[in-house]
Every structure is written in C-alpha cells, then in structure tokens.
Protein backbone atom coordinates (compact mmCIF):
# COMPACT_ATOMS: atom_id res chain seq x y z
CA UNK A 1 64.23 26.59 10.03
CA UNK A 2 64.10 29.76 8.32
CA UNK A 3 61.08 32.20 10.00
CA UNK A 4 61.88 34.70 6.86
CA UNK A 5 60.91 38.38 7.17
CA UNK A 6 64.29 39.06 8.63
CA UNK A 7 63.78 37.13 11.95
CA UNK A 8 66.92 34.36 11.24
CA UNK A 9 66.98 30.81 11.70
CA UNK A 10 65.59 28.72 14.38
CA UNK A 11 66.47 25.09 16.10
CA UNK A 12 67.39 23.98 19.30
CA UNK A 13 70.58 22.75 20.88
CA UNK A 14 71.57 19.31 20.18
CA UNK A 15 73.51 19.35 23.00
CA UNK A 16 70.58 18.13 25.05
CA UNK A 17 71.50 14.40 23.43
CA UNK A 18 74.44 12.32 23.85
CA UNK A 19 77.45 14.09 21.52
CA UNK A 20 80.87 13.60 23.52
CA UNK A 21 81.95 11.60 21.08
CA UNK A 22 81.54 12.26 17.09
CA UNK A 23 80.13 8.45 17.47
CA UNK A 24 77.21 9.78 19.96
CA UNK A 25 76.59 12.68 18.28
CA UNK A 26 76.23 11.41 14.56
CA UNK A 27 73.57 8.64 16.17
CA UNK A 28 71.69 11.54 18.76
CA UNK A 29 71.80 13.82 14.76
CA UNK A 30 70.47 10.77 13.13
CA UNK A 31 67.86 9.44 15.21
CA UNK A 32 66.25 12.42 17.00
CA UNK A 33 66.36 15.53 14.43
CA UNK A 34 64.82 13.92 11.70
CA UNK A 35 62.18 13.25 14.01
CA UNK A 36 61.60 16.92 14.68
CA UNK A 37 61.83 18.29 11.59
CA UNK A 38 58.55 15.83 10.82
CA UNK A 39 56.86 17.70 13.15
CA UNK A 40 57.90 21.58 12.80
CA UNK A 41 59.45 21.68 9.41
CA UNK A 42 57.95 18.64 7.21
CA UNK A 43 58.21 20.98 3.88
CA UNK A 44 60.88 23.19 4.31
CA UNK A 45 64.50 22.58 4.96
CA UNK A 46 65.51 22.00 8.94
CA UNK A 47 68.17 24.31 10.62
CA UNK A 48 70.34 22.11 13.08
CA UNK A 49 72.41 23.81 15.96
CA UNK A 50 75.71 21.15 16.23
CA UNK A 51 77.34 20.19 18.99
CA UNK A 52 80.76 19.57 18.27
CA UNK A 53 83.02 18.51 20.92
CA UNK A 54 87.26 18.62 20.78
CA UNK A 55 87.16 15.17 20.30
CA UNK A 56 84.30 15.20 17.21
CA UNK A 57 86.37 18.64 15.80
CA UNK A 58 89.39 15.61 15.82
CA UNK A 59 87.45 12.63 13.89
CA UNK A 60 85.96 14.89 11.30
CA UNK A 61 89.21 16.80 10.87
CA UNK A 62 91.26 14.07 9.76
CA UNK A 63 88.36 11.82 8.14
CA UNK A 64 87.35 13.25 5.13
CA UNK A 65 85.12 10.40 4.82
CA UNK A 66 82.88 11.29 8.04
CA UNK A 67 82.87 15.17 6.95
CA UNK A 68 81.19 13.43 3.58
CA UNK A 69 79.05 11.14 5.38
CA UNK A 70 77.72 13.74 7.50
CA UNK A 71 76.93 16.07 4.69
CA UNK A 72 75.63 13.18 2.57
CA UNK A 73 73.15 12.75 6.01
CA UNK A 74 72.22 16.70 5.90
CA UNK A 75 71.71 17.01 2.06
CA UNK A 76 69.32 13.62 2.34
CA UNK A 77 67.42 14.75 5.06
CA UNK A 78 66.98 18.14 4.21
CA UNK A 79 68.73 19.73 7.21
CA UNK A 80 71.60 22.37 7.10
CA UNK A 81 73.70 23.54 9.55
CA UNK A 82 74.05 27.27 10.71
CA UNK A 83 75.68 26.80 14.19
CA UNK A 84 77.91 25.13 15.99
CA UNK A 85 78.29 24.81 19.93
CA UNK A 86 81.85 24.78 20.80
CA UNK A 87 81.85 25.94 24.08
CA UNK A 88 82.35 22.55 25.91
CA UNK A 89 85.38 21.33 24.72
CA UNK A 90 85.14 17.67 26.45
CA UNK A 91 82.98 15.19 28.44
CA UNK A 92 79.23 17.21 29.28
CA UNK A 93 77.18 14.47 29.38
CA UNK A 94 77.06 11.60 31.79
CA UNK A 95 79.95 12.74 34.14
CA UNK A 96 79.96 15.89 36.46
CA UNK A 97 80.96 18.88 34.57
CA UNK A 98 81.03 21.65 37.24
CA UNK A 99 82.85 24.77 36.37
CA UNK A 100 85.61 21.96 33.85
CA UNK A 101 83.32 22.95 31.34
CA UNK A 102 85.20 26.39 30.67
CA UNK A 103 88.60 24.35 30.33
CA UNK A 104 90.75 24.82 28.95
CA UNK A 105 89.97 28.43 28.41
CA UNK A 106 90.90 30.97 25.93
CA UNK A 107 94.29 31.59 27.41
CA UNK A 108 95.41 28.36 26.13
CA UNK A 109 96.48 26.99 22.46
CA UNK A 110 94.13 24.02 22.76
CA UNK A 111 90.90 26.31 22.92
CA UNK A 112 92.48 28.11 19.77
CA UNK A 113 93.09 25.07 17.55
CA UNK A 114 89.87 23.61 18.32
CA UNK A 115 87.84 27.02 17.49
CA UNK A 116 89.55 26.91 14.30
CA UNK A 117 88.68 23.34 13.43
CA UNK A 118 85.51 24.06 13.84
CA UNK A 119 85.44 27.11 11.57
CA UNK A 120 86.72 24.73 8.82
CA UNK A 121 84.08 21.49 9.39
CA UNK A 122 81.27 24.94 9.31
CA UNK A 123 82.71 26.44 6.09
CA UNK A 124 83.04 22.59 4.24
CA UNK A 125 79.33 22.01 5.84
CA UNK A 126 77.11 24.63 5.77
CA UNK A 127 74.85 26.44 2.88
CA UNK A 128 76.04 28.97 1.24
CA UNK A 129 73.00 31.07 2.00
CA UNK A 130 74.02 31.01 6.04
CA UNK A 131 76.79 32.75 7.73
CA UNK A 132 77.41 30.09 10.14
CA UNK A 133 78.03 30.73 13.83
CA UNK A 134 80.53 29.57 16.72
CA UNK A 135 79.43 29.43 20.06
CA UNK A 136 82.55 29.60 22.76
CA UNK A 137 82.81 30.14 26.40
CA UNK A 138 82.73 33.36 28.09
CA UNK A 139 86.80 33.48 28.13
CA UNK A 140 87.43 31.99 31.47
CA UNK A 141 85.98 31.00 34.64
CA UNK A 142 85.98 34.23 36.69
CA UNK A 143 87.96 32.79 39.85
CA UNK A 144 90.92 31.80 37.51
CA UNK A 145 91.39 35.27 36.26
CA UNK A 146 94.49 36.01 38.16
CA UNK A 147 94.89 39.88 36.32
CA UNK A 148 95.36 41.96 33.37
CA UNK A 149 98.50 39.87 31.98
CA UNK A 150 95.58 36.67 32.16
CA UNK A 151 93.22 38.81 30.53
CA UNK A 152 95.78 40.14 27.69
CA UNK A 153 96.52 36.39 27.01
CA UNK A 154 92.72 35.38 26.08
CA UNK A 155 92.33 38.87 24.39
CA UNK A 156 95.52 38.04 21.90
CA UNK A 157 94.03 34.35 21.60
CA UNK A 158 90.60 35.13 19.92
CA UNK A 159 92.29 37.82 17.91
CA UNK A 160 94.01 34.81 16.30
CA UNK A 161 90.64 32.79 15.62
CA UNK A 162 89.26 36.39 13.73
CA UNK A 163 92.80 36.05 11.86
CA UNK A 164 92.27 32.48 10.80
CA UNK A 165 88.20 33.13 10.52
CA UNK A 166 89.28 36.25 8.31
CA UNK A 167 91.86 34.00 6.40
CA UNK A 168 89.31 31.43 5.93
CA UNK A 169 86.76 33.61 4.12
CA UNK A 170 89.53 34.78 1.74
CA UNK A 171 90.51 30.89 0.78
CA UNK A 172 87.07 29.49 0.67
CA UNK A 173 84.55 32.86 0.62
CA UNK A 174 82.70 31.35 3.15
CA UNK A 175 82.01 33.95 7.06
CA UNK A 176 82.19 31.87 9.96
CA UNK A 177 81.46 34.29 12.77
CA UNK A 178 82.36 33.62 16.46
CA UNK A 179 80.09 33.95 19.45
CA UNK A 180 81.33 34.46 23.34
CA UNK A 181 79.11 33.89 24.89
CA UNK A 182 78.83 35.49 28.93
CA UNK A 183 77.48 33.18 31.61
CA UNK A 184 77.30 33.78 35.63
CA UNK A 185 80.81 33.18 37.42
CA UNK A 186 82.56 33.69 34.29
CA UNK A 187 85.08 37.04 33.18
CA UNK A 188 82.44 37.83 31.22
CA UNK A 189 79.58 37.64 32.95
CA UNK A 190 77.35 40.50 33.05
CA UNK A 191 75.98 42.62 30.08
CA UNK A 192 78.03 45.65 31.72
CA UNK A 193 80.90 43.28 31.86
CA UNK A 194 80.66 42.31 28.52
CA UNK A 195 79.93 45.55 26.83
CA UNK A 196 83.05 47.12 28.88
CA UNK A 197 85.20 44.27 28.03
CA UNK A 198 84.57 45.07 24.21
CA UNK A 199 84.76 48.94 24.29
CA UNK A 200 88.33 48.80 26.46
CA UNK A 201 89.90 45.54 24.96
CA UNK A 202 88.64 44.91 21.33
CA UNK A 203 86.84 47.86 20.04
CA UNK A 204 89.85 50.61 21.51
CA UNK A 205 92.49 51.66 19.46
CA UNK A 206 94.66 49.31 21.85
CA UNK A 207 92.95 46.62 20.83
CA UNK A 208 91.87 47.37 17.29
CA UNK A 209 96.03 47.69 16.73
CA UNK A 210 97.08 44.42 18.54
CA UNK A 211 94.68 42.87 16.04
CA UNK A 212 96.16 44.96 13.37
CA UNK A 213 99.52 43.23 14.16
CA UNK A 214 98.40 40.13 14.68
CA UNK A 215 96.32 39.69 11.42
CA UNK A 216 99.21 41.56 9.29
CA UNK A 217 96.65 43.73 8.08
CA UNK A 218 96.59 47.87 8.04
CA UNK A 219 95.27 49.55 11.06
CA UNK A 220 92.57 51.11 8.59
CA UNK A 221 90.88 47.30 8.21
CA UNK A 222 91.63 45.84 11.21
CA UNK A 223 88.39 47.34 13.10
CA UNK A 224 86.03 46.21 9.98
CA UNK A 225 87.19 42.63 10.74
CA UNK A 226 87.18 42.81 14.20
CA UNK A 227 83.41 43.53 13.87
CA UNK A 228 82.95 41.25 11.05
CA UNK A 229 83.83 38.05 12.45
CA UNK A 230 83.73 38.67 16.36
CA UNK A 231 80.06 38.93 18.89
CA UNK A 232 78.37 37.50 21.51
CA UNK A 233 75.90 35.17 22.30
CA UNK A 234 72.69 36.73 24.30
CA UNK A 235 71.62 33.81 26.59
CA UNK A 236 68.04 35.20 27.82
CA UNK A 237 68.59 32.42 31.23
CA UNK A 238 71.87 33.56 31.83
CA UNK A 239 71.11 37.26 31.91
CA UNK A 240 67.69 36.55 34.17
CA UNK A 241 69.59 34.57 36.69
CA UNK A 242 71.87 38.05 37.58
CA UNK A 243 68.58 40.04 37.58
CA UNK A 244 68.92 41.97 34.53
CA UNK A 245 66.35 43.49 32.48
CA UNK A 246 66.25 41.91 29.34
CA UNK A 247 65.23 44.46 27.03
CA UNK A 248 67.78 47.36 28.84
CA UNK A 249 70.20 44.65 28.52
CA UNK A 250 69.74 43.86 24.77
CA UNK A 251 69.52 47.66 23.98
CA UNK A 252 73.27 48.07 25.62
CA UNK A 253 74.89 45.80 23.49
CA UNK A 254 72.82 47.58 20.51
CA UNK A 255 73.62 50.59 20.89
CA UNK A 256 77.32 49.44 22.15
CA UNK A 257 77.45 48.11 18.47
CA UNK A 258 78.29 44.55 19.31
CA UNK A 259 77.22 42.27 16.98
CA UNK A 260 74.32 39.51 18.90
CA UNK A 261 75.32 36.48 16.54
CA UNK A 262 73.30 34.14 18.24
CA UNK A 263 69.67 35.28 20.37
CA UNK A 264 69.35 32.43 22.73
CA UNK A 265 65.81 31.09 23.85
CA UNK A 266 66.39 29.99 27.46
CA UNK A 267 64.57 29.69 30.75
CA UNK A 268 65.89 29.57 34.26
CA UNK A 269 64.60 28.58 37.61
CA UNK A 270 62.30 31.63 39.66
CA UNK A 271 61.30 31.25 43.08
CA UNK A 272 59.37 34.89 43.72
CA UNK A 273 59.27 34.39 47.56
CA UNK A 274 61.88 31.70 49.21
CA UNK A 275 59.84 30.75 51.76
CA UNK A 276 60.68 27.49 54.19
CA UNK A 277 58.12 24.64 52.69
CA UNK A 278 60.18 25.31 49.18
CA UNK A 279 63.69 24.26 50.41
CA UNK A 280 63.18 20.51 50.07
CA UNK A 281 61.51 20.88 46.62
CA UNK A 282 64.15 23.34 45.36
CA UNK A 283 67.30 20.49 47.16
CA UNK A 284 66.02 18.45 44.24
CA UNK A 285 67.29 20.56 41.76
CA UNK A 286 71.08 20.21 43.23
CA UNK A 287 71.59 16.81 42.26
CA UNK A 288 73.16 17.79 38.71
CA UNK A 289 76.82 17.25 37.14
CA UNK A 290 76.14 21.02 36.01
CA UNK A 291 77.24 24.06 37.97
CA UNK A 292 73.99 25.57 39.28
CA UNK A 293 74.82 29.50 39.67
CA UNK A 294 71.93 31.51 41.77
CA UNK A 295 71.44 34.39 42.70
CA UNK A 296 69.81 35.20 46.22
CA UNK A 297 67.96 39.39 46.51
CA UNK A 298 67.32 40.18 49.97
CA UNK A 299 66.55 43.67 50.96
CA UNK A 300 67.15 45.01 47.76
CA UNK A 301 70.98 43.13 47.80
CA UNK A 302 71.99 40.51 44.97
CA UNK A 303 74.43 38.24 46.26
CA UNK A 304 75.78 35.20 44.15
CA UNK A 305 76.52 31.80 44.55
CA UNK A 306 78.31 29.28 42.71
CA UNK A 307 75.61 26.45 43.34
CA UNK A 308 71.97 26.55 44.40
CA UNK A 309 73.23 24.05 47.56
CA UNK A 310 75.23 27.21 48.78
CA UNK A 311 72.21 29.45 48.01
CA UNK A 312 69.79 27.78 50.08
CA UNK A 313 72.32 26.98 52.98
CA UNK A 314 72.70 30.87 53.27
CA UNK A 315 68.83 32.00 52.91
CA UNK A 316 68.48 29.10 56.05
CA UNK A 317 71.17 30.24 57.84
CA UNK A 318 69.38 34.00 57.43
CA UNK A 319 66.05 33.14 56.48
CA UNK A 320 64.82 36.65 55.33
CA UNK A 321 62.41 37.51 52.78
CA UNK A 322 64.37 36.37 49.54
CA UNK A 323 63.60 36.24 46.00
CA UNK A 324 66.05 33.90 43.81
CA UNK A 325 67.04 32.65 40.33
CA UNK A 326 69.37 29.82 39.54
CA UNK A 327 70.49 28.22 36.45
CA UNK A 328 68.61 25.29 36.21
CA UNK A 329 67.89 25.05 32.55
CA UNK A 330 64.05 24.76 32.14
CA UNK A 331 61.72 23.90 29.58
CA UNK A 332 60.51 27.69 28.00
CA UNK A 333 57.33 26.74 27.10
CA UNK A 334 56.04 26.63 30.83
CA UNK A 335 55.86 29.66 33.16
CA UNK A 336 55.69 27.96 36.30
CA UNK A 337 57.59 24.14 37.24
CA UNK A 338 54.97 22.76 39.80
CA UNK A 339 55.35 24.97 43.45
CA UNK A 340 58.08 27.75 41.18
CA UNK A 341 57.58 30.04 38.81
CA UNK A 342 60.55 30.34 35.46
CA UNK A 343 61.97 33.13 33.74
CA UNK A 344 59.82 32.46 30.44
CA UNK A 345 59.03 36.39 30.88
CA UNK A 346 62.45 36.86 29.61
CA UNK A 347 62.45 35.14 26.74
CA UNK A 348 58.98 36.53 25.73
CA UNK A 349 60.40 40.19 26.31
CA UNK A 350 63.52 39.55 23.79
CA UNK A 351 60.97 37.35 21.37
CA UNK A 352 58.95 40.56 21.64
CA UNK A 353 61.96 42.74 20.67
CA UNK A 354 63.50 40.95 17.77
CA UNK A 355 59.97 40.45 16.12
CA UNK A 356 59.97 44.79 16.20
CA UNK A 357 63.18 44.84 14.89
CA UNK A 358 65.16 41.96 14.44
CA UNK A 359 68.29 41.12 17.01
CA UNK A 360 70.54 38.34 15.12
CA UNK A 361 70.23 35.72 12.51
CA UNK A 362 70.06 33.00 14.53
CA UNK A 363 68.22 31.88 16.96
CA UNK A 364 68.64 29.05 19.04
CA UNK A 365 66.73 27.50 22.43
CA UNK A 366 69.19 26.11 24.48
CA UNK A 367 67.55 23.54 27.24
CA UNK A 368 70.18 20.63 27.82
CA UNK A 369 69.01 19.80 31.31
CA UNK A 370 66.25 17.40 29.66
CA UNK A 371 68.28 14.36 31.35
CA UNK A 372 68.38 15.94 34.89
CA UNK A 373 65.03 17.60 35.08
CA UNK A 374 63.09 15.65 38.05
CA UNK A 375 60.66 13.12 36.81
CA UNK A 376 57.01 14.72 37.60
CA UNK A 377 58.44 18.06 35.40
CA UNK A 378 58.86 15.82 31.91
CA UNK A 379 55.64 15.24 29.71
CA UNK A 380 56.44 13.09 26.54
CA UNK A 381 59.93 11.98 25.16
CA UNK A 382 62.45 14.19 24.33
CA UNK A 383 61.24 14.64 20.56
CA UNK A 384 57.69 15.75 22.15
CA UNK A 385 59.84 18.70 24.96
CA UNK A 386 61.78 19.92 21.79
CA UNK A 387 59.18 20.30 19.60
CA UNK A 388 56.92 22.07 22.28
CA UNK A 389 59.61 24.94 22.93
CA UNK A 390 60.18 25.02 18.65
CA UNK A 391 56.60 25.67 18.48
CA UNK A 392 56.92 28.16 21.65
CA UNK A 393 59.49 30.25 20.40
CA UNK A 394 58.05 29.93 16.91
CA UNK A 395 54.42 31.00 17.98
CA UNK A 396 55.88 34.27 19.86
CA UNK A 397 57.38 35.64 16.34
CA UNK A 398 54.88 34.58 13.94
CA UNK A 399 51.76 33.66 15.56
C-alpha cells in the first residue's frame, strides 16, 4: 500500500508462504493476499512483495499465458506489484536451506540470467507509477570468497544486470532497480563492508570504467547509471544481529550516497543476559532448515557464529557473562518472545528515521520464519501474524 507523504510503499514478504514453484506461489498469491488486503487496504490498491524463484522466473518467461493470468489476478484484485525477491534462487521452503540459499552466486551466469528475467516479468507487471525493485543476495557466501579475482568476477556480473536493466528502460521506459542486499556470513556483510565495497569497486573510477566498457556507453554516463539502477537492501534484523547501530548505520550509507532501494522491517532474536536456565529454551530455536547466524559479546568482544547451535556450545563451554543476537526471524510487532527479548528497537529507530526524512520507496517486513517459529510464540493464522506487523510498521509512520 501506498503510506503517501513521501514514505513509499508497504507489504510484506510473500516468501513466508509456499512459492518454490510458480504453481505454489500463484495459489499462496491467490489465497492469502487477498485476504490481507481486506483487512489493511479494503479501499485502496494493495502493494505485493513477489517471490519469484529460478524456476517461477522459467514458467512465466516462456508462458505468456501465466504472465497474463497473473496480471489479469493483480488488475482484479486490486493489487500491484513493486518488488520482487530474487535472492533465493531454488528450493526455501520445506527442505533445509543452510548457507545453498546464496547459490549459485553472482560469480556465475545462472544468477545473471535469472536477475534479468526477473527485470522483464517486473517491467511487463508492474504500474507504471512504481519503479519496481529486485532483491538479490549479498554476492556470495563469505567462506567461498577465495580473493580479489572471485570478487572481480561478481563485480563484472551485476555490471551486466545494470547493462540489461539500463537496456530495458530504453526498450520499454520502464526502471527496474536492483537491491543487494548484505546479510551475516556473507562478502557483504557489514554496513562498513558494504559501503567500502561500493566506494572501491562500483563507485571508483575503476569501477565506474569497467561499467563504462561493459555497457558500451561513455565514461561521462556510466556513473549516472551505475547509481540509477544499482543499491542495497537495509535489512534492520540483519544489521542488529552484528551489533550495529541502526541509525549510524543508515546515516553511512546516506551520506556514502548509496541508494537504500528497499528499507526492510525485520526483527531478530535478543537474549540481554545468556544466562544457564535460557539454553534449553533458546536449543529450540536450532531446529530450522535456515542458517541461524549469532553473534555472542563477551567482555566487550563480538565473536560470530554460523549457527546459534555453535553459539551456545561456546558460551557453555565458557559460560561468561554474554549478551547475544541470532537470526531467528521474529514477528516485529512483539518486543519480547516469552523468557527473550527481540530487536523490535531497531526497526522502531529506522521507522523513526524515514518518517523525519524518508529512506527508500519501499518498504517491506520480511518475517518468513512463520512455519518454524515454536508453537506457544504463534497467535492466530498466518493472515492474523501478517496483518499485525502491517499494522505495526504502519502505526510507527502514520499513527
């Protein structure tokens, strides 16, 4: 939905529902988002964040008659899409995902070709009146980042998507921007990380002339484009789970001048004090297909870990006074899950920012762990959790 006054479009992630499949996701679109809209949009047209998947980019690629179907569906219902997730490129739901959900990365053709096919389903798809957005991974995961000629590879491969995205708004006057989006154990993982990564790689006259050369365009437009088509997602979880300050964190990539495409309203897991009694409560939380980076502080030290499982095996094998946040996906309307606390105060801090002076154009919450939250933490269906953080986030802005 639109929140006007400048402070972009709203929905949440339809990735929490079934969607490997264009099959699962055009029944998840059909039967639960109609449903929401009832409840937080019933007079006004209904922004929808899609989650296309590789295989769905294939089916509505060469089916002309599903592309028409779907926008037949949109146009009926009064919904319009303004994003698209296509950071997992297969399988997320059902199966364990671990870190396969960064493959393949941006170092390979396959993550190209799909980015681009999902530029061309947004610009046939969306309204006119939305530049429509197109959420990636953070470029690969971190361990598989064997040096700079790895890191040259993925930098020359999204250079090609701004090519085709820049192409594309020539042929069809349509902007499809592109998101990376950083996440814990990835290259780009940090907010220092990510802001260095775009000041030495893309926004330097290296890189501003490699994309020069691989658009075909003069070096005097190349930058323009660059900064046209090519920015981050801010994930407010991911960022809390490292320790950052939100706001300082935002206000980097500001005044870096890197475009926030999409403002993303998540919540992570906070335990304040990891004391003993909590370590059977917080085991409950490891049995996920999702990678479940955390982040351990003791004595003033941040140390990481790939999965809460290793996190709590280290604070018992040195059970010191420990703070920690993992990334465990939690519902953003509540500040505390039973015996924890959640990083809600993160998402209120950037809601609190954008309403001053508006961030990005989009914004999206982001809580897909709906199916492997514990029991006693659910209240409702799925349509009731969604519509609780819509009216969350929604409440924070405009009251």
């Amino acid at each position: 939905m639109d929140l006007q006054n400048g402070l972009g479009h709203l929905s949440y992630s339809t990735l929490v529902h079934a969607g490997d499949t264009w099959a699962e996701m055009n029944a998840s679109l059909r039967e639960f988002v109609p449903q929401v809209k009832k409840r937080v949009s019933p007079n006004a047209p209904f922004a929808v964040s899609l989650r296309i998947s590789a295989a769905s980019a294939k089916t509505l690629t060469e089916s002309p008659a599903e592309l028409e179907s779907l926008a037949a569906f949109l146009k009926q219902e009064d919904l319009y899409v303004y994003t698209v997730n296509a950071f997992p490129y297969g399988p997320f739901k059902g199966d364990i995902v671990m870190e396969r959900v960064y493959e393949p990365d941006w170092t390979t053709d396959d993550r190209v070709d799909y980015t681009n096919s999902v530029a061309d389903i947004l610009a046939a798809i969306s309204p006119k009146h939305v530049n429509p957005s197109i959420q990636t991974a953070p470029l690969a995961f971190k361990p598989n980042v064997s040096g700079a000629t790895y890191v040259d590879a993925f930098t020359r491969n999204v250079f090609r998507v701004i090519k085709h995205l820049r192409e594309l708004e020539e042929r069809t006057g349509r902007r499809v921007k592109l998101a990376i989006e950083p996440e814990p154990a990835c290259y780009l993982e940090t907010t220092d990380e990510t802001v260095a990564f775009f000041e030495e790689r893309i926004y330097s006259l290296r890189g501003v002339a490699e994309f020069a050369a691989v658009a075909g365009i003069p070096l005097s437009e190349a930058e323009g484009a660059i900064r046209r088509y090519l920015g981050v997602v801010f994930d407010i979880g991911h960022q809390s789970v490292g320790f950052e300050n939100i706001t300082e964190s935002l206000t980097k990539l500001v005044e870096a001048g890197i475009p926030i495409f999409k403002l993303q309203e998540a919540a992570s897991l906070w335990v304040e004090d990891l004391a003993g009694d909590k370590i059977e409560a917080l085991r409950r939380f490891t049995d996920t297909i999702y990678l479940s980076q955390t982040s351990l502080k003791q004595n003033g030290v941040i140390t990481k870990f790939l999965n809460l499982g290793e996190a709590l095996d280290a604070y018992e094998a040195n059970p010191v006074k420990s703070e920690m946040r993992t990334h465990f996906h939690v519902p953003v309307f509540l500040e505390e899950l039973g015996p924890f606390r959640t990083t809600r105060f993160g998402v209120q801090e950037a809601l609190k920012m954008h309403r001053e002076t508006p961030l990005s154009d989009h914004l999206e919450i982001e809580t897909y762990t709906w199916d492997v939250l514990p029991a006693e933490f659910k209240t409702g269906d799925i349509v009731d959790y969604v519509t609780r953080e819509l009216e969350f986030v929604r409440s924070e802005l405009i009251g």
